[in-house]
Protein backbone atom coordinates (compact mmCIF):
# COMPACT_ATOMS: atom_id res chain seq x y z
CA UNK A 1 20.36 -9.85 -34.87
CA UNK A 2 20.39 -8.33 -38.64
CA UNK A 3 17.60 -8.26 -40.43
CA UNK A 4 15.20 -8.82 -38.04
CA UNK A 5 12.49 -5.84 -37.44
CA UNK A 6 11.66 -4.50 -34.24
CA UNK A 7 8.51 -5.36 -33.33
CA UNK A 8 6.30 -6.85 -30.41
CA UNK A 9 3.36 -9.14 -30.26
CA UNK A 10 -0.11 -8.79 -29.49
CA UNK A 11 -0.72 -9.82 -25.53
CA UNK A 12 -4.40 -11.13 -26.92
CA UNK A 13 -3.36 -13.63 -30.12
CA UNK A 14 0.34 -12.81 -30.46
CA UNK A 15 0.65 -11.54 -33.87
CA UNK A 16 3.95 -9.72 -34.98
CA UNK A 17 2.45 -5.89 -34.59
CA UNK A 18 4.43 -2.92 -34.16
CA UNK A 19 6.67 -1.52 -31.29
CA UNK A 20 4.57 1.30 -30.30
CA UNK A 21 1.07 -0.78 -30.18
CA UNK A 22 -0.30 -3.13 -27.53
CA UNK A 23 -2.92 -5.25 -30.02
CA UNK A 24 -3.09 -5.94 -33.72
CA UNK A 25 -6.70 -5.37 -34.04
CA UNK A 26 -9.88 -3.50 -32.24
CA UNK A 27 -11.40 -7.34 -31.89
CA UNK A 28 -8.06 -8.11 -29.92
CA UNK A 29 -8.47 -4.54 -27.69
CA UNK A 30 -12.15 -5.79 -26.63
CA UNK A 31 -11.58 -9.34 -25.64
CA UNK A 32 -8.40 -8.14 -23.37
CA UNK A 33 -11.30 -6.03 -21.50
CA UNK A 34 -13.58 -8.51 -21.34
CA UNK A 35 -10.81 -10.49 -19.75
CA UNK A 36 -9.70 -7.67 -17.56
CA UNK A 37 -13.60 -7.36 -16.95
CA UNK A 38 -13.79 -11.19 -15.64
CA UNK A 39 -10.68 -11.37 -13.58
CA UNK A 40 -11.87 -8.07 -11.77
CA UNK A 41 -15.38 -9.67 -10.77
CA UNK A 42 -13.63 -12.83 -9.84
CA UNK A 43 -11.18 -10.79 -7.89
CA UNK A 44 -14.08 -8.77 -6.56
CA UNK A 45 -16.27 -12.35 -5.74
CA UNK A 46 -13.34 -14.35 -3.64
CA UNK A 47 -12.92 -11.27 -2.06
CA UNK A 48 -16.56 -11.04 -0.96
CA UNK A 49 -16.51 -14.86 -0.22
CA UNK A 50 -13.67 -14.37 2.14
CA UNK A 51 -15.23 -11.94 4.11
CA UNK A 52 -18.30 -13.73 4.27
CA UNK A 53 -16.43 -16.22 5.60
CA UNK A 54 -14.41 -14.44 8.57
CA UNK A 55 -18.49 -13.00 9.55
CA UNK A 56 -19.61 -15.81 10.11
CA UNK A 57 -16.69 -17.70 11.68
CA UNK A 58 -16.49 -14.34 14.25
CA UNK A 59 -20.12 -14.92 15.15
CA UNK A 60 -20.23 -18.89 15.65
CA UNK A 61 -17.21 -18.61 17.67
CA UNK A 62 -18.96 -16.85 20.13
């Protein structure tokens, strides 16, 4: 398409920014680790939870 610059968008707000970055601003670089941040203790939690649960479902089988 003419006329059209190449360019990508932010993955935090998804401003036009250019091809070579991955966020428009430094505010935009810390909330995507802060998200990255959350989704690896939640990761980390269910994790926990699950074997939690398989313990104690081995030992009241019994």
């Amino acid at each position: 398409m003419p006329g059209i610059v190449p360019h990508r968008h932010c993955i935090v707000c998804g401003k036009a920014i250019e091809p070579d970055k991955l966020y428009c601003s430094k505010e935009c670089e810390e909330e995507a680790e802060r998200e990255r941040k959350k989704q690896r203790n939640l990761m980390l939690a269910m994790m926990g939870l699950m074997f939690l649960m398989l313990f104690l479902l081995m030992f009241m089988s019994r």
